[in-house]
N, C-alpha and C. Protein backbone atom coordinates (compact mmCIF):
# COMPACT_ATOMS: atom_id res chain seq x y z
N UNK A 1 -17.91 23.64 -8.94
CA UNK A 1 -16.72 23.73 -9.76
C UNK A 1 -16.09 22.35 -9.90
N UNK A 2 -15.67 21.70 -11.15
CA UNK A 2 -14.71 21.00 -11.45
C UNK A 2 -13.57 20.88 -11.51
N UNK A 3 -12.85 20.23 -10.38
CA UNK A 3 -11.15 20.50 -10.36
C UNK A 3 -10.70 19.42 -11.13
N UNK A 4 -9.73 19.50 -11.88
CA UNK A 4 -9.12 18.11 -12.58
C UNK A 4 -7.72 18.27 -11.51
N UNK A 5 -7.75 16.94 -10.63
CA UNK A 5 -6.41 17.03 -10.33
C UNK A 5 -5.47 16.05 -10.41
N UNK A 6 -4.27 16.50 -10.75
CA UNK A 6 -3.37 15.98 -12.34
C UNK A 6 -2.30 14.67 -11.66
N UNK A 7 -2.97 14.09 -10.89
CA UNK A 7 -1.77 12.78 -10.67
C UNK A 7 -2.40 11.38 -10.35
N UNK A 8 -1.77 10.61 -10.69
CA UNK A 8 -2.89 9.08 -11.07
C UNK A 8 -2.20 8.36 -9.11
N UNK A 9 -1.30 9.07 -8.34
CA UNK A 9 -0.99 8.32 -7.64
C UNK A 9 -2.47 8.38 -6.33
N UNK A 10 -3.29 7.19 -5.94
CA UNK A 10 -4.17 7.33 -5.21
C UNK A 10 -3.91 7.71 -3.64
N UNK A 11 -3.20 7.86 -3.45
CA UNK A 11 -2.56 8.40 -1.93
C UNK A 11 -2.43 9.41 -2.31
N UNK A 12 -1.80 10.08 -2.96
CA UNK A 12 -2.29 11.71 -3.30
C UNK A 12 -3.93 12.04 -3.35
N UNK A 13 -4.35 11.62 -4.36
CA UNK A 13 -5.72 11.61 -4.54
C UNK A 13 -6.43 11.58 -3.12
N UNK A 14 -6.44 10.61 -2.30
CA UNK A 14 -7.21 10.63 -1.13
C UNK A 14 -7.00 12.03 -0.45
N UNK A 15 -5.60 11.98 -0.12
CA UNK A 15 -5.22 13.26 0.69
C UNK A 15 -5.60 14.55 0.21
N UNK A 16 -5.57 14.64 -1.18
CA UNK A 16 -6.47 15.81 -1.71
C UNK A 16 -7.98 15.93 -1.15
N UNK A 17 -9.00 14.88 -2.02
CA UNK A 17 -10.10 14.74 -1.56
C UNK A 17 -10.43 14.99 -0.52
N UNK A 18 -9.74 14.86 0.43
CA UNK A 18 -9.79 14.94 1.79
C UNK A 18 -9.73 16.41 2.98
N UNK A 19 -8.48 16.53 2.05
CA UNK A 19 -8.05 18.22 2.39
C UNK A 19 -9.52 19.25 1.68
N UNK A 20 -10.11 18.85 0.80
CA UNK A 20 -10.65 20.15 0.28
C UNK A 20 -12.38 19.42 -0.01
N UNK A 21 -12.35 18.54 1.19
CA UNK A 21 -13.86 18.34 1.43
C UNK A 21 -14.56 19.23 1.96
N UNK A 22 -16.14 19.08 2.07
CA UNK A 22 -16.71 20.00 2.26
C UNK A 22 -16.93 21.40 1.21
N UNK A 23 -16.06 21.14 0.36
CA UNK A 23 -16.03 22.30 -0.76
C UNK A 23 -17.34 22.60 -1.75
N UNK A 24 -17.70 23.30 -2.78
CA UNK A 24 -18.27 22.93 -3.90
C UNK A 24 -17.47 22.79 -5.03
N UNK A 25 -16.85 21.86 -4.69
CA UNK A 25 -15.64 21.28 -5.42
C UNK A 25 -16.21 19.95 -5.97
N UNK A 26 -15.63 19.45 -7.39
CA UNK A 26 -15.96 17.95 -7.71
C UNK A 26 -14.69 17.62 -8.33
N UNK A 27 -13.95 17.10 -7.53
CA UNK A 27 -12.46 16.68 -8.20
C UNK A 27 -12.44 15.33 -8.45
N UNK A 28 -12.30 15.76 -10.02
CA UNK A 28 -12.05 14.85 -11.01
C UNK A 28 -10.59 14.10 -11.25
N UNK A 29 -10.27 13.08 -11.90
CA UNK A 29 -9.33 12.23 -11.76
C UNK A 29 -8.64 12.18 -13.10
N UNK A 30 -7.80 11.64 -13.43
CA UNK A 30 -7.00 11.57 -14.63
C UNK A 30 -7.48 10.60 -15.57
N UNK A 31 -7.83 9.50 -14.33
CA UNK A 31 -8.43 8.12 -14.98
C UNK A 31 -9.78 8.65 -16.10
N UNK A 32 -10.43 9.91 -15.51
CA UNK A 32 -11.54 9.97 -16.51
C UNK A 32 -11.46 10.87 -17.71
N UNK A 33 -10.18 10.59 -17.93
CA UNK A 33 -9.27 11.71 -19.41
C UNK A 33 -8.56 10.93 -19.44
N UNK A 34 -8.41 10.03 -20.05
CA UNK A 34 -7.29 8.63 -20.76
C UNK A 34 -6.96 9.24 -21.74
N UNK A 35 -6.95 10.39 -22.46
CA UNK A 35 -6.77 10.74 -23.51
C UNK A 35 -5.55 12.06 -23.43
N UNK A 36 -5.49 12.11 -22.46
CA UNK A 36 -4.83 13.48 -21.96
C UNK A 36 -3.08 13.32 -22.36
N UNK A 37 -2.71 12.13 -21.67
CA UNK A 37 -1.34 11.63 -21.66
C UNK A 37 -0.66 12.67 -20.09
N UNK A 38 0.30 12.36 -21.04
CA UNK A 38 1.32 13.01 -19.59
C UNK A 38 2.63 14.28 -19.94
N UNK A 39 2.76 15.07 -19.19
CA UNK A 39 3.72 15.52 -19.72
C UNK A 39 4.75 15.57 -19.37
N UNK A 40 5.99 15.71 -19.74
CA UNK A 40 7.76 15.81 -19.33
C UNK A 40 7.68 16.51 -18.13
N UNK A 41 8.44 15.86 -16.77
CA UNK A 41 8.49 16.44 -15.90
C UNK A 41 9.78 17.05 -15.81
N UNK A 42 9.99 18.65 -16.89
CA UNK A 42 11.29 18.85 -17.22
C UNK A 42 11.93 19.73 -16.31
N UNK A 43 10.76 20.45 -15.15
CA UNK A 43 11.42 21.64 -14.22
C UNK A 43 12.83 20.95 -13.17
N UNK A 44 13.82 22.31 -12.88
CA UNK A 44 14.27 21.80 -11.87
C UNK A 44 14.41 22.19 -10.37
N UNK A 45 12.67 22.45 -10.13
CA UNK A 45 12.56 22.61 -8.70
C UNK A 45 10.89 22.24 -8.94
N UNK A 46 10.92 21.68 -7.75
CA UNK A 46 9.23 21.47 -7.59
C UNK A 46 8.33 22.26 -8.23
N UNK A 47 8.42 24.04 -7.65
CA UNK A 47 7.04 24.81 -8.32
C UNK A 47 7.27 24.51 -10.06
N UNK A 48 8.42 24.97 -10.39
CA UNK A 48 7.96 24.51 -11.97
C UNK A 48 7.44 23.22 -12.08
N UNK A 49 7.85 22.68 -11.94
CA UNK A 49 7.25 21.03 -12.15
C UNK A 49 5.50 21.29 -11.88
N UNK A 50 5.21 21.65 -10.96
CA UNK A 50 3.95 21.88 -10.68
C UNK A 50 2.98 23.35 -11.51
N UNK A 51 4.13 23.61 -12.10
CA UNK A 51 3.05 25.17 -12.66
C UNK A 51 3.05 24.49 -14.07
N UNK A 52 4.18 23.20 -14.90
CA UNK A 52 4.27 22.38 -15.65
C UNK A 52 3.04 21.69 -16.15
N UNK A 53 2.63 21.13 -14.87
CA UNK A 53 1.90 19.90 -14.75
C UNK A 53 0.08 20.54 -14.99
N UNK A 54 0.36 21.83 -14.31
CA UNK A 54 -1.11 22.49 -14.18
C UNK A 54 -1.51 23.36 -15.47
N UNK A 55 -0.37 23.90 -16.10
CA UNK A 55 -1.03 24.54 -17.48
C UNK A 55 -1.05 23.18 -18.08
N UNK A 56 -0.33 22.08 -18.16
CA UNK A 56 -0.41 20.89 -19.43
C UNK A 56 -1.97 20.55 -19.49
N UNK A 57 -2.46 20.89 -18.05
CA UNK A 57 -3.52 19.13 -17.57
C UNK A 57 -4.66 20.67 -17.96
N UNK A 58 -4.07 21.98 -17.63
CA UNK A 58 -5.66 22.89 -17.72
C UNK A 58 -5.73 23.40 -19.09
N UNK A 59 -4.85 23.24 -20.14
CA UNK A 59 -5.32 23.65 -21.32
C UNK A 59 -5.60 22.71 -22.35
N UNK A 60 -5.74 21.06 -21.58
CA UNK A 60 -6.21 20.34 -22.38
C UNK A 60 -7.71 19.46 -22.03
N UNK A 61 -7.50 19.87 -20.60
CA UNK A 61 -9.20 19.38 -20.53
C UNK A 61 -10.15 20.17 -20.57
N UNK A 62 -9.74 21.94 -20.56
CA UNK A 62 -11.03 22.79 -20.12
C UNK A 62 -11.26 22.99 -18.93
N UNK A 63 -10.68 22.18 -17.72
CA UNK A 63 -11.07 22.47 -16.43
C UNK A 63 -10.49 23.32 -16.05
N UNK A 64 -10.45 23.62 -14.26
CA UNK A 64 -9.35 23.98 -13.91
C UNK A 64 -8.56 23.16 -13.20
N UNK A 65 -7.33 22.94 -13.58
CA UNK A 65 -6.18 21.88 -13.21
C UNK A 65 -5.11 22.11 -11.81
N UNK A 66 -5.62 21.00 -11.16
CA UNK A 66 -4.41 21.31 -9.62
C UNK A 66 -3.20 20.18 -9.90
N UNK A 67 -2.22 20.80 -10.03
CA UNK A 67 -1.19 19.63 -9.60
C UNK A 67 0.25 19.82 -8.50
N UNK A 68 0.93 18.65 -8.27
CA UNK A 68 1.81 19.33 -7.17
C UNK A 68 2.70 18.66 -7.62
N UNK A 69 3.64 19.02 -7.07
CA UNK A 69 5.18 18.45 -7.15
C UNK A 69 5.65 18.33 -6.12
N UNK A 70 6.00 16.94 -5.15
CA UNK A 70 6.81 17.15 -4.03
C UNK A 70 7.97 15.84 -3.76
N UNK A 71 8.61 15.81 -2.76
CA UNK A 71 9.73 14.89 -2.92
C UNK A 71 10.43 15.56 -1.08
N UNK A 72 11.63 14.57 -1.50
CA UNK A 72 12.29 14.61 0.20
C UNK A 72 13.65 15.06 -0.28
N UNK A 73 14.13 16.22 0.52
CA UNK A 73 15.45 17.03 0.46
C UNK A 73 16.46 16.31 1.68
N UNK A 74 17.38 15.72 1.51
CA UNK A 74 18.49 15.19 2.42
C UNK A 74 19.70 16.23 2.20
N UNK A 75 19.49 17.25 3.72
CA UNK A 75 20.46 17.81 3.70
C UNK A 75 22.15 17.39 3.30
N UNK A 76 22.34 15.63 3.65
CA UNK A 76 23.40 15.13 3.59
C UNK A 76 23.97 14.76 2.17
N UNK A 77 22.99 15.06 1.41
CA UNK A 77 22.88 14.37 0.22
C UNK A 77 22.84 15.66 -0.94
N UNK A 78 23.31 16.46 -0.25
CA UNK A 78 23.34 17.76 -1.51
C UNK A 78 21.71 18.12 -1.46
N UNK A 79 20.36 17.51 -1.16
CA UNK A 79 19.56 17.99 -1.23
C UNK A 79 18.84 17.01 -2.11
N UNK A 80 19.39 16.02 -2.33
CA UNK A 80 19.03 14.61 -3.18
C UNK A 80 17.83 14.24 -2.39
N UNK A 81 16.92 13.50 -2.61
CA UNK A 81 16.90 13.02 -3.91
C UNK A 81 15.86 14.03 -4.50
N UNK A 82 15.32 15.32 -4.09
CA UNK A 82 14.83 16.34 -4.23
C UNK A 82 13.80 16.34 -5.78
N UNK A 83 14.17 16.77 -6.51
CA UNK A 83 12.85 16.80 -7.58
C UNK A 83 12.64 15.37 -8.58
N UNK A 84 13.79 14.33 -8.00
CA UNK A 84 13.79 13.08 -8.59
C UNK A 84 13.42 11.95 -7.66
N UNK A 85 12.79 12.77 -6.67
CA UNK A 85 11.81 11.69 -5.48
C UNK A 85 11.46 10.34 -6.08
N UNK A 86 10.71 10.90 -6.96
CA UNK A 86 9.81 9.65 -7.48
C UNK A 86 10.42 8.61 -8.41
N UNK A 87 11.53 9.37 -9.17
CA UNK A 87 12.61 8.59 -9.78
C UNK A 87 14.14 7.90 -9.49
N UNK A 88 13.48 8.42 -8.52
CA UNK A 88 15.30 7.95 -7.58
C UNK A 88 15.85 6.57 -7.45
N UNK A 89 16.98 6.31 -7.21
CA UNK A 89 17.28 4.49 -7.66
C UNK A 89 16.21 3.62 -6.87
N UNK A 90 16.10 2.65 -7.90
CA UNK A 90 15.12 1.42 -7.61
C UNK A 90 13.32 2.11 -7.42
N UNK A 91 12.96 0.66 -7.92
CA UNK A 91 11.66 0.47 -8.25
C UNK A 91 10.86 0.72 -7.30
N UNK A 92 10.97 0.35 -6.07
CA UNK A 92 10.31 0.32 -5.03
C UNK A 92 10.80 1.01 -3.92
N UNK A 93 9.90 1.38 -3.07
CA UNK A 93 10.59 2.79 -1.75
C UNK A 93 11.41 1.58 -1.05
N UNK A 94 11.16 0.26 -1.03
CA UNK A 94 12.02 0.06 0.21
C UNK A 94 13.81 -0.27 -0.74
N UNK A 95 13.85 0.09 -2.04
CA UNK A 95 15.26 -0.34 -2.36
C UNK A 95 15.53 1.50 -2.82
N UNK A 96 14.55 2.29 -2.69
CA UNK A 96 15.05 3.75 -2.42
C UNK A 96 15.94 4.03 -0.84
N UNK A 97 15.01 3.47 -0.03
CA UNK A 97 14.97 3.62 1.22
C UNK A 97 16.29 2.93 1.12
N UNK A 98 16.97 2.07 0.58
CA UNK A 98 18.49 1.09 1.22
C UNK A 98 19.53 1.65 0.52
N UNK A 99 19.13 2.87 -0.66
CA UNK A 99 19.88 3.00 -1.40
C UNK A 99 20.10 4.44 -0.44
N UNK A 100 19.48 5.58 0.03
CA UNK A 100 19.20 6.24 0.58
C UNK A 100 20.38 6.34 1.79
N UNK A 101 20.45 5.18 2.62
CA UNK A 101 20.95 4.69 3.71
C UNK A 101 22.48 4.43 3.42
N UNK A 102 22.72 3.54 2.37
CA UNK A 102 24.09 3.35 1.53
C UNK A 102 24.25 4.30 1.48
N UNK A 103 24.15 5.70 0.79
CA UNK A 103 24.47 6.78 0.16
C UNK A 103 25.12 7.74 1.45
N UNK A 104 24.39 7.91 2.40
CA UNK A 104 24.68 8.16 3.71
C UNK A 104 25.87 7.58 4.34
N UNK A 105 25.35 6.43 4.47
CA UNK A 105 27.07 5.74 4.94
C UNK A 105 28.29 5.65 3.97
N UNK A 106 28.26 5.90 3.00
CA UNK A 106 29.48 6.66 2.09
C UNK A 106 29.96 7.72 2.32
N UNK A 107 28.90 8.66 2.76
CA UNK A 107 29.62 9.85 3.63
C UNK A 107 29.78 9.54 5.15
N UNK A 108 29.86 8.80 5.54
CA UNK A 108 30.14 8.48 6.91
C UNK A 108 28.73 9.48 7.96
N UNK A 109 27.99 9.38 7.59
CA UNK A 109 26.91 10.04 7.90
C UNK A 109 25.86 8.68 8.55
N UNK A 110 25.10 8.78 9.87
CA UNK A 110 24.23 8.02 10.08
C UNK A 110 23.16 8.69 9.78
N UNK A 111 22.51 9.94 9.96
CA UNK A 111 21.41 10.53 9.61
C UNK A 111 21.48 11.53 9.29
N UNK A 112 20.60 12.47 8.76
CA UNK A 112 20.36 14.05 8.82
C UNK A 112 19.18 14.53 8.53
N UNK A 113 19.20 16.01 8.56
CA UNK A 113 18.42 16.87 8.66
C UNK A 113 17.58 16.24 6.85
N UNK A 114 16.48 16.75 7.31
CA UNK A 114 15.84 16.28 5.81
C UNK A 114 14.06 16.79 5.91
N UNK A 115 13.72 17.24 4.80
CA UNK A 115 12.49 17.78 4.57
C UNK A 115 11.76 17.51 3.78
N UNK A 116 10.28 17.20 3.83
CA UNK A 116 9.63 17.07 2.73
C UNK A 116 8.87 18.69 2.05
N UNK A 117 9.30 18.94 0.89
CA UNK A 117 8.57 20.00 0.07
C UNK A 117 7.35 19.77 -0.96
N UNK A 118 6.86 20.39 -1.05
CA UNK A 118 5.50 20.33 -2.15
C UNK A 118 4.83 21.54 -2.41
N UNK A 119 5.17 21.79 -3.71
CA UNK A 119 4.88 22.44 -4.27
C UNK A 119 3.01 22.53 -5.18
N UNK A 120 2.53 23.18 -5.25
CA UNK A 120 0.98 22.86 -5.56
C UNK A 120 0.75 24.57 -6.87
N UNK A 121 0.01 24.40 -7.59
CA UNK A 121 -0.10 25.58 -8.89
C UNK A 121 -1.50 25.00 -9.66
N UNK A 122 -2.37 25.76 -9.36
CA UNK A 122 -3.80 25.91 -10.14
C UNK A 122 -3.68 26.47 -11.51
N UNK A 123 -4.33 25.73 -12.66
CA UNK A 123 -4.37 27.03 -13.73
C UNK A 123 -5.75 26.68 -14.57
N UNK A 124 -5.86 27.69 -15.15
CA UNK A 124 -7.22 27.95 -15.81
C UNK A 124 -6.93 28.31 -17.17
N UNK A 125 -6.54 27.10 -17.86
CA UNK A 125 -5.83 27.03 -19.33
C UNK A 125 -5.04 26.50 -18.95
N UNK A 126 -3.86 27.55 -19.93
CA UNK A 126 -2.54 27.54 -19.38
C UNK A 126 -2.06 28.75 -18.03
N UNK A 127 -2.92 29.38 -17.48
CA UNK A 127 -2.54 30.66 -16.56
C UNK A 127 -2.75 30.30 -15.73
N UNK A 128 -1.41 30.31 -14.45
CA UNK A 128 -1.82 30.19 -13.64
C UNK A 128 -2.39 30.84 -12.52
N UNK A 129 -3.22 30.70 -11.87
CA UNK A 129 -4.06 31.21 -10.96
C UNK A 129 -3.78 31.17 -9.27
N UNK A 130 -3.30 30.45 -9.39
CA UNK A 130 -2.40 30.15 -7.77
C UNK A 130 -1.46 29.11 -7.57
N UNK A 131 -0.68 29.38 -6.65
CA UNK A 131 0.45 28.37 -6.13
C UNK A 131 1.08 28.56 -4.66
N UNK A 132 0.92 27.82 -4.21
CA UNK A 132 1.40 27.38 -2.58
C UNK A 132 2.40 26.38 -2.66
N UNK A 133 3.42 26.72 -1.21
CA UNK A 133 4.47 25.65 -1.28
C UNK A 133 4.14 25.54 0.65
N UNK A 134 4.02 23.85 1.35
CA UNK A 134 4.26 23.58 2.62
C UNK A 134 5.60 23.00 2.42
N UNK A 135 6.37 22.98 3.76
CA UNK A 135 7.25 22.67 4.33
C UNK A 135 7.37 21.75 5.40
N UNK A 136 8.01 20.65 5.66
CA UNK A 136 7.77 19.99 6.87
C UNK A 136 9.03 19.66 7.07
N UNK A 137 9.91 19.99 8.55
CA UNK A 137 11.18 19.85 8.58
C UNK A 137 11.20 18.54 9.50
N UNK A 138 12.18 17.73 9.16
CA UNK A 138 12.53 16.77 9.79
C UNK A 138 14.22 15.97 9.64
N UNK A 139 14.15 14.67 10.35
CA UNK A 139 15.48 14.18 10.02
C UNK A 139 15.47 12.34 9.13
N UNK A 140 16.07 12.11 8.26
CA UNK A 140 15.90 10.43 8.68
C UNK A 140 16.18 9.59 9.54
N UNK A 141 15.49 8.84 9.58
CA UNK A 141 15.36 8.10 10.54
C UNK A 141 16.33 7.08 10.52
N UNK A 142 16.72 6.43 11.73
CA UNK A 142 17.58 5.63 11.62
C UNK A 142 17.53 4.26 11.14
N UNK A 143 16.40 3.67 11.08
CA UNK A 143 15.63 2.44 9.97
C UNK A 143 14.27 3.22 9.76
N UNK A 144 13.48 2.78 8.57
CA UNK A 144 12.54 2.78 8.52
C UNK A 144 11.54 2.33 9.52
N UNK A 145 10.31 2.66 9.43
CA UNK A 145 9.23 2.72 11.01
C UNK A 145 7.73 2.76 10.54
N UNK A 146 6.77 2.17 10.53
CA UNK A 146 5.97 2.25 10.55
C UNK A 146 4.95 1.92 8.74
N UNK A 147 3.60 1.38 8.92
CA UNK A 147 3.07 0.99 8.13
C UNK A 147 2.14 1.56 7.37
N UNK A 148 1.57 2.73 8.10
CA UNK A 148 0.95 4.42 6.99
C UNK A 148 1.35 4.55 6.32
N UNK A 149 0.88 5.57 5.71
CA UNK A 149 1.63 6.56 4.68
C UNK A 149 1.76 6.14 3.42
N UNK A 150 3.17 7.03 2.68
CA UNK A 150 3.00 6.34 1.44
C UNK A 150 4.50 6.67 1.00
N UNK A 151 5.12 5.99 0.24
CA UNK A 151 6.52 7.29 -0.16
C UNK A 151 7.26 6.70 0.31
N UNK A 152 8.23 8.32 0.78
CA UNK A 152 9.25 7.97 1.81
C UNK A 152 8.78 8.12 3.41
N UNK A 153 7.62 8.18 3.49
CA UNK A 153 6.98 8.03 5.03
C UNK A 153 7.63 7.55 6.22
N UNK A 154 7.88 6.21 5.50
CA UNK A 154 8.49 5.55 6.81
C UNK A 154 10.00 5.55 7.03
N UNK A 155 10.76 6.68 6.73
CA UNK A 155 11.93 7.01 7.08
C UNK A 155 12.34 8.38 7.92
N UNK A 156 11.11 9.15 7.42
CA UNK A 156 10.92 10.76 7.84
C UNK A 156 10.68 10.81 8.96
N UNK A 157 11.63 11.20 9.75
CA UNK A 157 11.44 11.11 11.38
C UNK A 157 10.90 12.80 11.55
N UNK A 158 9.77 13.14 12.43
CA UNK A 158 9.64 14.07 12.77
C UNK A 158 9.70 14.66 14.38
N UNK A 159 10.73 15.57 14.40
CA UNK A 159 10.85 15.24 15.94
C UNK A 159 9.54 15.62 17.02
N UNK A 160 8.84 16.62 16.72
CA UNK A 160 7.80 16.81 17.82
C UNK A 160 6.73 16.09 17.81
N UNK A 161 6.33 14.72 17.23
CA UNK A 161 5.78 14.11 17.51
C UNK A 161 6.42 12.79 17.77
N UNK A 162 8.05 12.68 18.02
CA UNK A 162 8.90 11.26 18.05
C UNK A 162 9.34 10.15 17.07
N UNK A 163 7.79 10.20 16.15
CA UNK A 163 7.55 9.23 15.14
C UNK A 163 7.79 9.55 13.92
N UNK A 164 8.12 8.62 13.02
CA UNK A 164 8.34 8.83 11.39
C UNK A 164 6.91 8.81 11.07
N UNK A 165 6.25 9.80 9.60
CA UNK A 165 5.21 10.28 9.42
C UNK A 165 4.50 8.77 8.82
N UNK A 166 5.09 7.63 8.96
CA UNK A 166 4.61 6.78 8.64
C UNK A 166 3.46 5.85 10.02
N UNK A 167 4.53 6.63 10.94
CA UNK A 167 3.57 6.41 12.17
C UNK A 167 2.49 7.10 12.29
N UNK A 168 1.95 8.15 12.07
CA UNK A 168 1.11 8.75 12.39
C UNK A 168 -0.28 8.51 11.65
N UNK A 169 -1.34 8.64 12.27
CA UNK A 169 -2.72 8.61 11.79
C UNK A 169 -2.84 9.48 10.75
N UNK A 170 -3.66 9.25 9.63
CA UNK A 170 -4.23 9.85 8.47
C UNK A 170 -4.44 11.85 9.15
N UNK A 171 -4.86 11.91 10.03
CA UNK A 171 -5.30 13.28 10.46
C UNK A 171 -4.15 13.43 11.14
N UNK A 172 -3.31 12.92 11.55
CA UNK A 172 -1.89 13.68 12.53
C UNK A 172 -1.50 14.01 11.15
N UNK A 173 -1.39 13.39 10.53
CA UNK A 173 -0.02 13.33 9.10
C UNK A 173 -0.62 14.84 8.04
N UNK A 174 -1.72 14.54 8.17
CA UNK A 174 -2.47 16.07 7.46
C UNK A 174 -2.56 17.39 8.07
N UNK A 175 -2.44 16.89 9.82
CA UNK A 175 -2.10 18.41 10.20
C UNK A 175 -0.69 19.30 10.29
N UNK A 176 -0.09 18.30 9.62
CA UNK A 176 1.61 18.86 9.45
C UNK A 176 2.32 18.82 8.45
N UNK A 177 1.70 17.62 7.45
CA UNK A 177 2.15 17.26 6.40
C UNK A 177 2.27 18.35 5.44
N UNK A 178 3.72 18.61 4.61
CA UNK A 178 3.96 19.69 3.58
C UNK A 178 2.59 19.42 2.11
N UNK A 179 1.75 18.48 1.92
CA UNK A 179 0.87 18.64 1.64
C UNK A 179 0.01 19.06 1.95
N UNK A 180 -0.65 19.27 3.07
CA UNK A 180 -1.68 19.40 4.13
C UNK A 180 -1.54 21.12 4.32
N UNK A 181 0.03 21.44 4.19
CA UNK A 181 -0.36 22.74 4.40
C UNK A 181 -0.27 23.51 2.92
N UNK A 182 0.22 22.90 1.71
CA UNK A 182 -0.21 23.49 0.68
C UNK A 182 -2.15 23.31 0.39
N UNK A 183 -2.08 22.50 0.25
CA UNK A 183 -3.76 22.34 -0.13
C UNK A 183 -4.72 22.76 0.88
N UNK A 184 -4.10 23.04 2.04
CA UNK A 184 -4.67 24.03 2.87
C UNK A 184 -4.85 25.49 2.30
N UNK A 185 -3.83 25.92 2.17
CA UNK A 185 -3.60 27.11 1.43
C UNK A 185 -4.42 27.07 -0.12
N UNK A 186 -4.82 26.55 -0.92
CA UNK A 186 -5.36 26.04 -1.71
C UNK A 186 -7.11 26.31 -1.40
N UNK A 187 -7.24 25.28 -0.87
CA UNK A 187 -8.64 25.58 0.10
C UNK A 187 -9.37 26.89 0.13
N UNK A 188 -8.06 27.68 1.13
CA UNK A 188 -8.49 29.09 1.40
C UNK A 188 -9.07 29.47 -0.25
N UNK A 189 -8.21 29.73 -1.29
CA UNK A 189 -7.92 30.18 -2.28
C UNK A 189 -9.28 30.50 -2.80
N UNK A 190 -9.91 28.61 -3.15
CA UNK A 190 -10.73 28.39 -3.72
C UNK A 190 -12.42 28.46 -2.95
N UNK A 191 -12.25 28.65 -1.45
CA UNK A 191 -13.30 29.38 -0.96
C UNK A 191 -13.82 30.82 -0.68
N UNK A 192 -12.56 31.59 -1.58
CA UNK A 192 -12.69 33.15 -1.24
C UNK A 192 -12.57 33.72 -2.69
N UNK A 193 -12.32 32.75 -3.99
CA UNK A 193 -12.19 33.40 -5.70
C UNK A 193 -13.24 32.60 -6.10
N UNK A 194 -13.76 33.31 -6.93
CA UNK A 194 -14.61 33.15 -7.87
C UNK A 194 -13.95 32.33 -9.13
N UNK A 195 -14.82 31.49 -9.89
CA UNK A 195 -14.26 30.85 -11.20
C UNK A 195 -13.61 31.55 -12.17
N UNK A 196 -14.05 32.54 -12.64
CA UNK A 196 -13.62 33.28 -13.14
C UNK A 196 -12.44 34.47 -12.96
N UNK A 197 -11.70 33.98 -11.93
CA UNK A 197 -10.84 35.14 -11.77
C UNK A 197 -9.46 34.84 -12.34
């Protein structure tokens, strides 16, 4: 089977590949549909964004299309920067990451509770065929930490392992990571349905 899965960022990509090795899976990339474009990321919660992303990308290549939607919820922050993760002030994570911190200390807040979500939605056209959401609860951290990862990694403190997920090895970070357990779930999906279902 051919998966097209729908995001050009390569740290996603790996972590996919990765999660759903061993498959008879051949997941394909965006790069090899330059023609596709992109579509409005107009939902306002992750799964739409992701059930969005998966009818756009599966009723224009013919495949079947995986895409996800995920981002970091700051309890302190109303739940910011939540489905505008990727768009959130400044160019780069580390002037997210300062803006993040400012925003906090305006509320007189040094840290809080905070989660990463991801949302994930298969479709075959436009229908979708499945969708999983992982969860990974944590707090921010009090500076940023560590040189993994990708994102907001190195702020996400997780407490039962001590370290921000930026600390952790490629396989710690996948056995907990709110990706890791959607595309887990995913996995199952696609080793127990048939193409056609």
């Amino acid at each position: 089977m051919n998966l097209l899965a729908a995001t050009t960022n390569p740290h996603k990509l790996a972590e996919i590949r990765a999660l759903l090795a061993g498959l008879p899976v051949r997941v394909e990339t965006l790069a090899a549909h330059p023609a596709l474009g992109a579509p409005e990321e107009t939902g306002t919660t992750f799964a739409a964004n992701a059930r969005l992303k998966a009818a756009y990308y599966g009723s224009r290549s013919g495949l079947r299309a995986v895409a996800d939607d995920s981002g970091l919820e700051i309890d302190a922050l109303d739940g910011a920067p939540g489905v505008r993760s990727a768009r959130f002030n400044g160019a780069s994570y580390p002037q997210k990451f300062a803006a993040i911190y400012e925003l906090l200390r305006a509320r007189g807040v040094a840290g809080s509770a905070a989660r990463f979500v991801c949302a994930v939605a298969v479709a075959d056209g436009e229908r979708i065929v499945f969708e999983a959401r992982g969860v990974v609860e944590g707090r921010i951290a009090g500076a940023p930490a560590g040189g993994g990862g990708f994102g907001y990694d190195p702020i996400f403190f997780y407490p039962p392992y001590g370290r921000t997920l930026a600390e952790l090895s490629p396989a710690e970070k996948a056995a907990i990571s709110h990706r890791g357990q959607a595309f887990r779930a995913l996995r199952g999906f696609l080793q127990t349905t048939p193409r056609g279902r």
